[in-house]
Protein backbone atom coordinates (compact mmCIF):
# COMPACT_ATOMS: atom_id res chain seq x y z
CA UNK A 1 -243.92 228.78 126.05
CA UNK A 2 -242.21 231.75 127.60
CA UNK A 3 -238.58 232.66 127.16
CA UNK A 4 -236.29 230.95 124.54
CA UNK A 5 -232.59 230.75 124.58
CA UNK A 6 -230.36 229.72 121.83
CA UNK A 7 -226.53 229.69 123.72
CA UNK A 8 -223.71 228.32 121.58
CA UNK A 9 -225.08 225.88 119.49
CA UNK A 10 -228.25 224.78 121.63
CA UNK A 11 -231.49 225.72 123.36
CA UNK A 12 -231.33 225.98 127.11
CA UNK A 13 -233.62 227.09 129.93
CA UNK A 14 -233.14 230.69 130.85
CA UNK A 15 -232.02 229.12 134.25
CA UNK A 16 -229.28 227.59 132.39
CA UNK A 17 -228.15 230.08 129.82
CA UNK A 18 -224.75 230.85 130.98
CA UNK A 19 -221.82 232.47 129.93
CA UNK A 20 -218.65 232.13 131.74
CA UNK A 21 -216.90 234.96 133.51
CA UNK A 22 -214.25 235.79 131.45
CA UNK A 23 -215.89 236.24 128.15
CA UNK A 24 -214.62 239.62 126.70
CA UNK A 25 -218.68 240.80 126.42
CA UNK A 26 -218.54 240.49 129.70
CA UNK A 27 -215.13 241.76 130.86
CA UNK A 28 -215.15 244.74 128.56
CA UNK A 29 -218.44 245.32 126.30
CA UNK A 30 -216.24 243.20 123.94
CA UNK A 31 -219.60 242.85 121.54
CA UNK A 32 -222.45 243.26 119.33
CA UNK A 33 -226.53 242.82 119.65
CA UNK A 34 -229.24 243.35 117.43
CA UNK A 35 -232.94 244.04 118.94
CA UNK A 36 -235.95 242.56 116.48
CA UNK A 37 -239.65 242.48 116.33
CA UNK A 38 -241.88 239.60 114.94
CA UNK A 39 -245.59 240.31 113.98
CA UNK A 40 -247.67 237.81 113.84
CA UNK A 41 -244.26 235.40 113.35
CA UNK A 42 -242.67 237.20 110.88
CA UNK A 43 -239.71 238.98 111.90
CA UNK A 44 -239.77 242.35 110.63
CA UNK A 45 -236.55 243.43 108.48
CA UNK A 46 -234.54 240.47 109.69
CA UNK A 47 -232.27 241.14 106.37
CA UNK A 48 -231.66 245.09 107.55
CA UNK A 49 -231.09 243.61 111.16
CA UNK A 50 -228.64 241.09 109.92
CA UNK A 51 -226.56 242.50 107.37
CA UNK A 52 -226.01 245.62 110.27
CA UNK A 53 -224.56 242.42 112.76
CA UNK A 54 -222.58 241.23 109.60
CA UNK A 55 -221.28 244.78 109.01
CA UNK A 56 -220.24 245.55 112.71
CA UNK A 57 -218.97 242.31 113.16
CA UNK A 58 -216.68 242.86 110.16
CA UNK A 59 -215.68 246.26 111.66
CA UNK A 60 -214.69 244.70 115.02
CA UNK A 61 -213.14 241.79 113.40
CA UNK A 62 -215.49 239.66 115.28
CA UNK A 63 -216.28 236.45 113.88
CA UNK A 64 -219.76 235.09 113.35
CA UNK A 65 -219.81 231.25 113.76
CA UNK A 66 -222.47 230.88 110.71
CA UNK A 67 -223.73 232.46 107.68
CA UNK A 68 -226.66 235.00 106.89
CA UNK A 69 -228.50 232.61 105.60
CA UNK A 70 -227.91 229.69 108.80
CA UNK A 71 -228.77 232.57 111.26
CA UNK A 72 -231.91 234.01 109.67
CA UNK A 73 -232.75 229.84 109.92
CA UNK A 74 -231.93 230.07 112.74
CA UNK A 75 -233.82 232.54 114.53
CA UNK A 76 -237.23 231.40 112.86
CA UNK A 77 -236.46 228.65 114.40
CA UNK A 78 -236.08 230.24 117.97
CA UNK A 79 -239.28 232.16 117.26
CA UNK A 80 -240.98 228.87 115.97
CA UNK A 81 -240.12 227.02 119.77
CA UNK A 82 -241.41 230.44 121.53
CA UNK A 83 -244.77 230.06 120.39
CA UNK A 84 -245.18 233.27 119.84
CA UNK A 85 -246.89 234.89 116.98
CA UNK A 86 -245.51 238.68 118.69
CA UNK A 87 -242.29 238.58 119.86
CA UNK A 88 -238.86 240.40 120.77
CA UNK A 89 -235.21 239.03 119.63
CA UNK A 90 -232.48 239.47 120.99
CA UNK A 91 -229.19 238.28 118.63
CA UNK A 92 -225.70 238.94 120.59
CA UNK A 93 -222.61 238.19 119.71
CA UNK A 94 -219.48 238.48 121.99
CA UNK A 95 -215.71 237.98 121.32
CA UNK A 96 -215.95 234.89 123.45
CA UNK A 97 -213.65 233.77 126.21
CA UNK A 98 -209.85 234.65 126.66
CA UNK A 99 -206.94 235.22 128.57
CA UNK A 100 -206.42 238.54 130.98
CA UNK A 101 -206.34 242.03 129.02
CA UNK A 102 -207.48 243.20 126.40
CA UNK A 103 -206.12 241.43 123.71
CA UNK A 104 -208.85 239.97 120.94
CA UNK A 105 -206.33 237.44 119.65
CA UNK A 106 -206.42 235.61 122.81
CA UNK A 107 -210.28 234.66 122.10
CA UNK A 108 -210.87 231.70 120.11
CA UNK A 109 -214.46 231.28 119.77
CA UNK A 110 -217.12 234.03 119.74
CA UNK A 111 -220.10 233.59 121.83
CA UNK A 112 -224.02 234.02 119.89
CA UNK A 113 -226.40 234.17 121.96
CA UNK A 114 -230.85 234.41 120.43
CA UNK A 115 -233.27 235.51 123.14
CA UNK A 116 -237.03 235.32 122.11
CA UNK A 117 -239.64 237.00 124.71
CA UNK A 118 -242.93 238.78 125.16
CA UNK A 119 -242.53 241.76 123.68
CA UNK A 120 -241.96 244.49 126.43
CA UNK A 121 -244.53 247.31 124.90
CA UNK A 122 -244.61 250.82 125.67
CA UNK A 123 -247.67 252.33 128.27
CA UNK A 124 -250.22 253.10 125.38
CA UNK A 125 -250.58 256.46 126.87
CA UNK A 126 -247.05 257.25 125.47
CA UNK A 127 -248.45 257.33 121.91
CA UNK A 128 -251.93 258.90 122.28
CA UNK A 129 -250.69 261.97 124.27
CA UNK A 130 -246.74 261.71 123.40
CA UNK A 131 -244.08 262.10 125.89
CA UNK A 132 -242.11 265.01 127.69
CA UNK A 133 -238.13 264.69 126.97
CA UNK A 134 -234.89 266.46 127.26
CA UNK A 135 -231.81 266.97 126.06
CA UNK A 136 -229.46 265.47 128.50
CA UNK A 137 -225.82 266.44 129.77
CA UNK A 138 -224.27 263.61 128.72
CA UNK A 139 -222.90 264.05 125.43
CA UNK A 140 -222.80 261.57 122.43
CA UNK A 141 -218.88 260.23 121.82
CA UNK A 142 -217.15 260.88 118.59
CA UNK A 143 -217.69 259.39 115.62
CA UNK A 144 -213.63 259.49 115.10
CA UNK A 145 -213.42 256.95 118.15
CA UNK A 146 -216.09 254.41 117.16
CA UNK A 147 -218.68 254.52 114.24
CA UNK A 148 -222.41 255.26 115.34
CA UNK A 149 -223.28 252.58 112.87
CA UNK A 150 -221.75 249.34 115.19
CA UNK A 151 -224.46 248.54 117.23
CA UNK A 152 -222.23 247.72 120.31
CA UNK A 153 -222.71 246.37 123.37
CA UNK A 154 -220.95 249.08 125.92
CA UNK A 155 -223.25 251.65 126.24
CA UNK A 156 -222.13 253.22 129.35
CA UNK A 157 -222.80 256.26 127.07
CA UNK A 158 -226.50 256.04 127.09
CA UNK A 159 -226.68 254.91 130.41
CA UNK A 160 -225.30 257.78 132.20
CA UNK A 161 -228.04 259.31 129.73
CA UNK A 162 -230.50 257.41 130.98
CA UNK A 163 -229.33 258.03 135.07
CA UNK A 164 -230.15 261.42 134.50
CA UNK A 165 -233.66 260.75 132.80
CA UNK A 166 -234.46 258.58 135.38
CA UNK A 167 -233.91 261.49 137.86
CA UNK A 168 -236.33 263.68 135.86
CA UNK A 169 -239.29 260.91 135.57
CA UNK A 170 -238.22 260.98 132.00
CA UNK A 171 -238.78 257.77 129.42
CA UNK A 172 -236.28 259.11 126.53
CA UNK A 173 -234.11 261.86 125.70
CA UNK A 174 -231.52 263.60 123.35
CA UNK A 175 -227.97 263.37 123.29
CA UNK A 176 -225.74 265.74 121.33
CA UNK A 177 -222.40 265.38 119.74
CA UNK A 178 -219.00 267.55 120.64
CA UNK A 179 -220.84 270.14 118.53
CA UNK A 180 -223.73 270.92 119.96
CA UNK A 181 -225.50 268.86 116.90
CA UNK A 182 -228.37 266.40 118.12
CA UNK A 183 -227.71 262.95 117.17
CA UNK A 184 -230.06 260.43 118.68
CA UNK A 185 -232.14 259.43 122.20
CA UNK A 186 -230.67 256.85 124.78
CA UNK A 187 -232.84 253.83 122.55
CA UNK A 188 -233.83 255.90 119.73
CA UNK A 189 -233.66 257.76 116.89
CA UNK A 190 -235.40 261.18 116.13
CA UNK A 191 -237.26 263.18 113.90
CA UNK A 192 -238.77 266.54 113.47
CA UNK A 193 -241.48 267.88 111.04
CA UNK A 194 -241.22 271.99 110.19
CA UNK A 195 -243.10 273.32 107.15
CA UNK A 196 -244.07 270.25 105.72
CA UNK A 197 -240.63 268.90 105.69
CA UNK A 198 -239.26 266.01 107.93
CA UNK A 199 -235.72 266.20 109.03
CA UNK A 200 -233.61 263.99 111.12
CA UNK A 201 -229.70 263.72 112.39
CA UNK A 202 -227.76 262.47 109.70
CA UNK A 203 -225.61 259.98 110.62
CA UNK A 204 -222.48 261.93 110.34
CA UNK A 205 -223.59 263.84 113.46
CA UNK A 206 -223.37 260.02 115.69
CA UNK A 207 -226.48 258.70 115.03
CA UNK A 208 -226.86 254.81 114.64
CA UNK A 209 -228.93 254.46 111.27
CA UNK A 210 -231.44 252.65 113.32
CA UNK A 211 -234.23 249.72 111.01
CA UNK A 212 -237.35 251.55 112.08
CA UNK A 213 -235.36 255.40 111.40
CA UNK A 214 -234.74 254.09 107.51
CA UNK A 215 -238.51 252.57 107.18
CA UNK A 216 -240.05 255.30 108.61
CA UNK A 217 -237.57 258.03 105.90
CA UNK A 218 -238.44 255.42 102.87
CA UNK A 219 -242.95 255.80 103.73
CA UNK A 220 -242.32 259.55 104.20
CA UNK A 221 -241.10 260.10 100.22
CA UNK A 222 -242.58 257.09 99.04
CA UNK A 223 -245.88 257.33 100.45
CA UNK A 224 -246.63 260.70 101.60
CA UNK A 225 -244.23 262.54 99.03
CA UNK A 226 -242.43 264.61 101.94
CA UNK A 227 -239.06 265.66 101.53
CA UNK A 228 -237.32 264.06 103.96
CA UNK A 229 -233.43 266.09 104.91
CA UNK A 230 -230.90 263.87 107.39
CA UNK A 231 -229.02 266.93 108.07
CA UNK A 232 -227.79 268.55 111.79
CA UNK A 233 -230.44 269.67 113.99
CA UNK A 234 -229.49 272.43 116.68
CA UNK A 235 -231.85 272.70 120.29
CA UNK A 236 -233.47 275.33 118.54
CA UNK A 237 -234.78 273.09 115.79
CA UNK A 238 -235.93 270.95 118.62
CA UNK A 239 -237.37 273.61 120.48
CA UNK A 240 -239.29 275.37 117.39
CA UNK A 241 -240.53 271.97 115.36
CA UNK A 242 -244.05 271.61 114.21
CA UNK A 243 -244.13 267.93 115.58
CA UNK A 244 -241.62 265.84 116.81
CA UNK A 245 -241.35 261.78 116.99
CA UNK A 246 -238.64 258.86 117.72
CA UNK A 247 -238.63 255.77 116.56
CA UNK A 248 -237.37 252.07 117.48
CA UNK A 249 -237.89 248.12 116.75
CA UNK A 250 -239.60 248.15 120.03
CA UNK A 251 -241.92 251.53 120.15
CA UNK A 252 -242.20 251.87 116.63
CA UNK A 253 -243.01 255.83 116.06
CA UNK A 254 -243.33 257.42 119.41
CA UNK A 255 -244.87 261.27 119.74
CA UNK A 256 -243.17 263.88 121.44
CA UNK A 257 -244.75 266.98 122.72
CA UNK A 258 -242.61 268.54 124.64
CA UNK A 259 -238.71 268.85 124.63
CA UNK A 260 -236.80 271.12 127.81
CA UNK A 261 -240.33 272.39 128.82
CA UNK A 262 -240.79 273.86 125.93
CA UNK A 263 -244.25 272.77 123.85
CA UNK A 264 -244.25 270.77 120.29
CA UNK A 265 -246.77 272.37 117.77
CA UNK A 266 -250.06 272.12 119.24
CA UNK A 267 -248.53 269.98 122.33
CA UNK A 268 -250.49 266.72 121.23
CA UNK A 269 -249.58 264.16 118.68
CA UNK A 270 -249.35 265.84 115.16
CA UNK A 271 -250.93 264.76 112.13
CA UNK A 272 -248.22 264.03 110.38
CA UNK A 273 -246.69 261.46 113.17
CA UNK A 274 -250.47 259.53 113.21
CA UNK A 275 -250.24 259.55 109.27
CA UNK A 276 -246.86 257.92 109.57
CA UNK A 277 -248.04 255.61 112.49
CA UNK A 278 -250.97 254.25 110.39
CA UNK A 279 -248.52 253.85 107.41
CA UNK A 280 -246.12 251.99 109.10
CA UNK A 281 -249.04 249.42 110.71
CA UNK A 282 -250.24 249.35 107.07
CA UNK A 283 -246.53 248.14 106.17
CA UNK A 284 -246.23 245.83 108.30
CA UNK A 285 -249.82 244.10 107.56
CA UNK A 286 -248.77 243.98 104.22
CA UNK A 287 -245.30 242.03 105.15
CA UNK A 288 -247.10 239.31 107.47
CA UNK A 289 -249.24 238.79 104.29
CA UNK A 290 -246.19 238.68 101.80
CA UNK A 291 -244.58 235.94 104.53
């Protein structure tokens, strides 16, 4: 079938899914999105994914024009007209159209958008060798200006992140906060392994407390009995890890072998990230089953 689009109340062709100029998402960010995965047409963790756009809408004061309940309908239903048994969602909410300025009060109606594609995978080279990254220039903003966990839809943050990736030949890197602590990638979050424990940026240091980040920290101590610390992790913890991985909807767990040139553990996928990989495919068998 293609692409799906759910706009305001209705499906419309992607040639006709329009949103008019001065909606506040578009004047100024003004919104907030969440990215899912369906396997095999379940949607995986579509009750994490929503009660995050419930809790950042709430934050924002942004109204959602449904319930939990209506939109979870909802986007099985999008997913249902896609025809596709592996998919990617999109769910966006904007403020919706107003007057000039900034002013929220002078939107009415919020704009919710549901986009249902392909899935846009990863080269499968990226998880059999791992990827090079960096820590980029560009630093992570405060948490004291806007929470790491509203999944927003300005990120002129990561972008200029991802500028200076791009001009290394470089699919994902690191940002740190205003202390020098790493907090997350441009799409991702990240974890280490060092002497048997896993540790990853807690999210006190700016990272967004990504789906796939919480999954992947509940089969490490439930499953493989690691310890698993969200705590601040300096370059050097980076630089000296055993193994190293990041993890989205979209990638799932992704290797890294090599941060700033320097070389992660034995410089090939680690043990522990295949383990976790395998797990995680395991977990999600097990939840088109349960579906």
């Amino acid at each position: 079938m293609g692409i799906i689009v759910y706009l305001d109340g209705e499906f419309v062709s992607k040639e006709d899914a329009k949103v008019s100029l001065f909606d506040h998402g578009y004047l100024f960010g003004d919104g907030i999105f969440e990215t899912l995965r369906s396997y095999s047409k379940v949607i995986f963790k579509l009750d994490d994914h929503l009660d995050r756009l419930f809790n950042s809408a709430k934050y924002l004061m942004l109204s959602i024009p449904m319930s939990k309940k209506d939109l979870e309908v909802l986007a099985y239903d999008a997913l249902e007209r896609s025809l596709l048994k592996d998919a990617y969602l999109r769910i966006t909410l904007s403020r919706g159209v107003g007057e000039r300025g900034i002013n929220p009060d002078f939107c009415t109606k919020s704009t919710l958008s549901i986009i249902v594609k392909d899935v846009p995978l990863y080269p499968t080279e990226c998880f059999s060798s791992g990827i090079e990254t960096m820590i980029v220039s560009t630093r992570k903003m405060g948490n004291e200006s806007l929470s790491p966990q509203v999944k927003g839809c300005n990120y002129q943050n990561n972008i200029l992140a991802k500028i200076e990736l791009n001009q290394h030949g470089m699919l994902e890197g690191f940002l740190l906060n205003s202390e020098g602590f790493v907090t997350e990638g441009t799409v991702s979050n990240v974890f280490i392994l060092k002497n048997g424990n896993i540790m990853t940026p807690s999210p006190a240091c700016g990272c967004l407390e990504g789906v796939t980040r919480n999954t992947v920290i509940e089969i490490a101590k439930e499953r493989l009995q690691l310890t698993v610390q969200e705590t601040q992790l300096t370059r050097y913890n980076l630089y000296t890890a055993d193994e190293c991985f990041i993890t989205n909807t979209i990638m799932e767990i992704m290797p890294v072998v090599k941060v700033d040139g320097r070389v992660i553990g034995t410089g090939k996928p680690g043990s522990f990230t295949e383990k976790l990989q395998s797990l995680f495919q395991e977990l999600v068998s097990l939840r088109e089953e349960v579906k």
